[in-house]
Protein backbone atom coordinates (compact mmCIF):
# COMPACT_ATOMS: atom_id res chain seq x y z
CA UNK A 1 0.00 0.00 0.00
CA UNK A 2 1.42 3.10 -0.68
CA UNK A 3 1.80 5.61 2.02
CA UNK A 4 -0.39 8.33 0.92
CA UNK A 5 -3.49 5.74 1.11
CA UNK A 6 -2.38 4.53 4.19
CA UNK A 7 -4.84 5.08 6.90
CA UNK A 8 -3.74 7.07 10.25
CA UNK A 9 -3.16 4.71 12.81
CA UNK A 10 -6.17 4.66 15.23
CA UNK A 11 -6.21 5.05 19.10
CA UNK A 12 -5.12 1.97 19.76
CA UNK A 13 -2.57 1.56 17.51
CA UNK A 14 -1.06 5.07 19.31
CA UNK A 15 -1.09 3.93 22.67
CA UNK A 16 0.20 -0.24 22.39
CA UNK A 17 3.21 -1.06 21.44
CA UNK A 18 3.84 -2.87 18.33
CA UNK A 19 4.68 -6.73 17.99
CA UNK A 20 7.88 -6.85 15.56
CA UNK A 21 7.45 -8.66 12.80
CA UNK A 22 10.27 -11.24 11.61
CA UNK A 23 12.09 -10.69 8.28
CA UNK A 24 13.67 -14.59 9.15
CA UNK A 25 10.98 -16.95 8.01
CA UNK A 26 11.29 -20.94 8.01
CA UNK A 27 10.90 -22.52 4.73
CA UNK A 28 9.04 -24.81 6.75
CA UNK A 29 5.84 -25.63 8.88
CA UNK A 30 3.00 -27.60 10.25
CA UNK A 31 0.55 -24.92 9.03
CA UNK A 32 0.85 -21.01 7.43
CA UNK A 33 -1.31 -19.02 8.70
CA UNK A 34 -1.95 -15.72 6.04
CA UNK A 35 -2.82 -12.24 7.75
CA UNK A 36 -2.15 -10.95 10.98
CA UNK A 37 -5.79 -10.30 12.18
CA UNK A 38 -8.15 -11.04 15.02
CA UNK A 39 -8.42 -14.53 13.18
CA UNK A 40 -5.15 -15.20 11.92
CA UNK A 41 -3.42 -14.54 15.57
CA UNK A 42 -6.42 -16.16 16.93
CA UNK A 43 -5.78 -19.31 14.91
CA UNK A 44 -1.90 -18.92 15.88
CA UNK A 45 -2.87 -18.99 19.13
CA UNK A 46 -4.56 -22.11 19.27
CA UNK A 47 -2.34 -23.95 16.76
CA UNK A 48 0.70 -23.36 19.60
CA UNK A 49 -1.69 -24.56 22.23
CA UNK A 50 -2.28 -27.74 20.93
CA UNK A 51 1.86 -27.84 20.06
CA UNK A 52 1.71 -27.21 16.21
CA UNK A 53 4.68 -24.54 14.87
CA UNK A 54 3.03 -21.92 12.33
CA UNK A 55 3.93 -19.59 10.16
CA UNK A 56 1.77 -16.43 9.96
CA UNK A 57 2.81 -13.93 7.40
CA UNK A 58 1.56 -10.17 7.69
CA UNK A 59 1.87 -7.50 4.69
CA UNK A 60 1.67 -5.05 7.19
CA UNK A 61 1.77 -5.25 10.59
CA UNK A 62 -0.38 -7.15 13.05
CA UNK A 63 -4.17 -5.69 13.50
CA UNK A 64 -3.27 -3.30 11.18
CA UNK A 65 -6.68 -3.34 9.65
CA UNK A 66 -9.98 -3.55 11.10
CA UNK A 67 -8.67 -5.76 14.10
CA UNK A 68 -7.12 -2.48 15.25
CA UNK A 69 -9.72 0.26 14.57
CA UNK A 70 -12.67 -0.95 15.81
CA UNK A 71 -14.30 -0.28 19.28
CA UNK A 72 -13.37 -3.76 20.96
CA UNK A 73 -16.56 -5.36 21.35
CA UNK A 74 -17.17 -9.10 22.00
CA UNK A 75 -20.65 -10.07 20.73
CA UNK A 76 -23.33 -12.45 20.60
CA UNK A 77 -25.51 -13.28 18.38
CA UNK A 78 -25.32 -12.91 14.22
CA UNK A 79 -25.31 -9.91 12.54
CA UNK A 80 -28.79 -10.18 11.16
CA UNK A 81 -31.85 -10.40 13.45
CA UNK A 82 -32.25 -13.96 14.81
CA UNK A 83 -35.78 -13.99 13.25
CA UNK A 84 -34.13 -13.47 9.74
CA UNK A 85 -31.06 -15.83 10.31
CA UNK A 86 -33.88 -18.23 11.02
CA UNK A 87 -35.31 -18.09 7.94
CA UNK A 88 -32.34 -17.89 5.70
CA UNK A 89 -30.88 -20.85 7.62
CA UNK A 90 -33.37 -22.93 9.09
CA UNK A 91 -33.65 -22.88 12.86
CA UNK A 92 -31.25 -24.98 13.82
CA UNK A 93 -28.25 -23.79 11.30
CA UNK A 94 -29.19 -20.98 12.87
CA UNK A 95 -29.18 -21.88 17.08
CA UNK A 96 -25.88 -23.83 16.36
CA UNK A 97 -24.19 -20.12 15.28
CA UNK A 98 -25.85 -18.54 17.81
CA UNK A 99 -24.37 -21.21 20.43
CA UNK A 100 -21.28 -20.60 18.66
CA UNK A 101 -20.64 -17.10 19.27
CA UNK A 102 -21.81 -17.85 22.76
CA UNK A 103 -18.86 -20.49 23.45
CA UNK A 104 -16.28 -17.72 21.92
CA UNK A 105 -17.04 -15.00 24.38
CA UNK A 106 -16.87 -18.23 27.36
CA UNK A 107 -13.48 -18.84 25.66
CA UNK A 108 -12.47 -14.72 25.85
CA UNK A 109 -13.02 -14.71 29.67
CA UNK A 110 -10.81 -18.02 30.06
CA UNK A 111 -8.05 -16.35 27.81
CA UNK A 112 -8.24 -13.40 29.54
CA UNK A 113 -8.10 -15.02 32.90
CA UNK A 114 -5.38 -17.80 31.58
CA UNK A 115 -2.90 -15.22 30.31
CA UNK A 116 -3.06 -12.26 32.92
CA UNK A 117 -4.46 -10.28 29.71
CA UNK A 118 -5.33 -6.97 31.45
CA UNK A 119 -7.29 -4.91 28.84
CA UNK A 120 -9.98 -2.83 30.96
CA UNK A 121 -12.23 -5.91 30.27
CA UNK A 122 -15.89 -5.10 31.09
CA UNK A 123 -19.69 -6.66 31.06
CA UNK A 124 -21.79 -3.37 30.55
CA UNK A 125 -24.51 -5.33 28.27
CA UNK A 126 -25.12 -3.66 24.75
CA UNK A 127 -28.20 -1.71 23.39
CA UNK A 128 -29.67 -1.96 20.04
CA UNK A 129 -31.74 1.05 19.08
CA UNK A 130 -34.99 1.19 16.77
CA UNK A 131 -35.22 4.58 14.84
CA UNK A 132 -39.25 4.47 13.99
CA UNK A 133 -42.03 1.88 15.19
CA UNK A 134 -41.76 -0.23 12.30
CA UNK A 135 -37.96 -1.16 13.66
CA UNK A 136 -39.38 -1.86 17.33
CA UNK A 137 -41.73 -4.62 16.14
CA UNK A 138 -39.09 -6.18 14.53
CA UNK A 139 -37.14 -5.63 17.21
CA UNK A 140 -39.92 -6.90 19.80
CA UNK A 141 -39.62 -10.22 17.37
CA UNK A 142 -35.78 -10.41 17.63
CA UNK A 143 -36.50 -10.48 21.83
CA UNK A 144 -39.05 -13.15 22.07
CA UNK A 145 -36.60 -15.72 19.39
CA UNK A 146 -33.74 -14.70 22.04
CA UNK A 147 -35.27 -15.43 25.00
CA UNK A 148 -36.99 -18.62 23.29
CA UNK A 149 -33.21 -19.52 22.95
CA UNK A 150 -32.39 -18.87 26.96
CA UNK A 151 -30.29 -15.65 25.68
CA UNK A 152 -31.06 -12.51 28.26
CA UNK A 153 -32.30 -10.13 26.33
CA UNK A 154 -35.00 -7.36 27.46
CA UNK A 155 -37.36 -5.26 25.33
CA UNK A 156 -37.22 -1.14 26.28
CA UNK A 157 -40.18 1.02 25.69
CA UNK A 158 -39.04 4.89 25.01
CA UNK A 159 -39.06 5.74 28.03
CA UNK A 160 -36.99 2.85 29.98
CA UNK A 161 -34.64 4.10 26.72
CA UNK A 162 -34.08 7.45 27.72
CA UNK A 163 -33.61 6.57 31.26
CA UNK A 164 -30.44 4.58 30.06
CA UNK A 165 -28.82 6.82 27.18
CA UNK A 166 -30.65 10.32 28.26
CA UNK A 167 -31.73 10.56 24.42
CA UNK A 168 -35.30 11.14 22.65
CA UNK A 169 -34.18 10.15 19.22
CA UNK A 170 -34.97 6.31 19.42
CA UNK A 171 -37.95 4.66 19.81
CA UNK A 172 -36.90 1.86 21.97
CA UNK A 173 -34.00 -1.05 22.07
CA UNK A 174 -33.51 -3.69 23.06
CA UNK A 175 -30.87 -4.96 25.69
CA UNK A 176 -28.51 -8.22 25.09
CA UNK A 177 -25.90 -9.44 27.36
CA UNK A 178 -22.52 -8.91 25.36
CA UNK A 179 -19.02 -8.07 26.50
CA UNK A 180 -16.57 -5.40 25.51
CA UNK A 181 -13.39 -5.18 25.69
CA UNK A 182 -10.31 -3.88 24.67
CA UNK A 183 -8.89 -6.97 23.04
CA UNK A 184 -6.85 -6.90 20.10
CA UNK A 185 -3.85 -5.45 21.48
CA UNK A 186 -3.87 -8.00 24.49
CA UNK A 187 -4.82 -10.63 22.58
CA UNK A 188 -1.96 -9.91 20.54
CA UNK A 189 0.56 -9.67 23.75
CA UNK A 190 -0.99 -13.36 24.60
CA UNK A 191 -0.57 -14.91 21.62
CA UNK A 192 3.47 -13.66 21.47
CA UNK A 193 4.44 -14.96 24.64
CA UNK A 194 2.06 -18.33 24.68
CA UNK A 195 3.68 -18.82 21.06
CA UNK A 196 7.05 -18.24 21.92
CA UNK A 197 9.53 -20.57 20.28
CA UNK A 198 5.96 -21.92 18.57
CA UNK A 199 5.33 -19.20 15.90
CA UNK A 200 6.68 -17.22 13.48
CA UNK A 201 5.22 -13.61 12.65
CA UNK A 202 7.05 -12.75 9.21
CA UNK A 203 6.29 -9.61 7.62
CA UNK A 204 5.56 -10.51 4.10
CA UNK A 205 2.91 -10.49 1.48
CA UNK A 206 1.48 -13.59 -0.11
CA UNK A 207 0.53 -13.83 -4.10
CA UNK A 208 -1.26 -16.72 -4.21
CA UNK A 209 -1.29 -20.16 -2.95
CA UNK A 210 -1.26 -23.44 -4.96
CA UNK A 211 -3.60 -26.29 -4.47
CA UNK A 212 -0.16 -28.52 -3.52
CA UNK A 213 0.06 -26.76 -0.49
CA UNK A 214 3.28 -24.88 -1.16
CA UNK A 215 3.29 -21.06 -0.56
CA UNK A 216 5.38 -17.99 -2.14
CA UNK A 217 5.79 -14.58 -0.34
């Protein structure tokens, strides 16, 4: 990317230090993991866990992209509402993904717990607002598939609203049990010294890679 359409680096990115990246890369290993994001260190992570070397290669630098510019938030749920991911998927496509995204903010506490990760972890719950009326039945549906599910989740008239966020633009929300936090530069602390000896974070790009398995940076 060239530096004039390089984005700024956000708020995070200012205030963590950087993980180097290695210009010495093995020719070698079990598996080659390709960008340095939430999911690439993520699957690094794991892979040393369970005692498999890696190779994760990084154009840029690690969370360069939307891993580090986002506002740290650990969800549940889909992005669609869970009436809609219903009927695109079929109910129980769609409960195993919910259950899914359940079990990964189960396995951010035990990381964060595991590895000392202190990054001003929190439980506030999360709101989702409804601009008109039309929005709040759908929104009244979303609730009662949620709680059919055993997810907390509580439907707010305007008023209940306003008492949380002091605003009269909305026309109600609803309130889900999710968990913020600032993770990606922790995370990324985590996976460095749990991968120690394990991984290898080389700062190249990758072309393409070949159905034989081999790679070229």
């Amino acid at each position: 990317m060239d530096m004039l359409d390089a984005p700024p680096p956000s708020y995070w990115q200012k205030t963590v230090p950087s993980v180097g990246l290695s210009s010495d890369i093995p020719k070698n290993a079990d598996i080659v993991v390709v960008g340095g994001g939430i999911v690439g260190i993520a699957t690094s992570y794991w892979l040393a866990r369970f005692g498999l070397s890696s190779v994760l290669l990084e154009g840029s630098a690690l969370a360069y992209g939307a891993t580090g510019r986002n506002g740290g938030i650990i969800a549940t749920g889909l992005a669609e509402s869970y009436p809609k991911a219903i009927s695109r998927l079929g109910r129980d496509t769609a409960a195993q993904i919910l259950r899914l995204t359940l079990e990964n903010r189960e396995l951010v506490r035990e990381v964060i717990v595991e590895e000392g990760i202190a990054c001003e972890y929190r439980e506030p719950g999360h709101i989702t607002l409804a601009l008109n009326a039309k929005q709040f039945e759908g929104m009244a549906r979303s609730v009662a598939a949620l709680q059919a599910e055993g997810i907390p989740t509580q439907l707010l008239d305007r008023q209940t609203l306003q008492e949380s966020i002091h605003t009269t633009s909305f026309s109600g929300g609803c309130g889900r049990q999710i968990y913020a936090a600032s993770w990606f530069s922790a995370f990324r602390k985590a996976c460095e010294r749990s991968c120690s000896g394990c991984t290898t974070f080389g700062h190249k790009n990758v072309y393409y890679i070949r159905a034989e398995n081999h790679y070229r940076y």
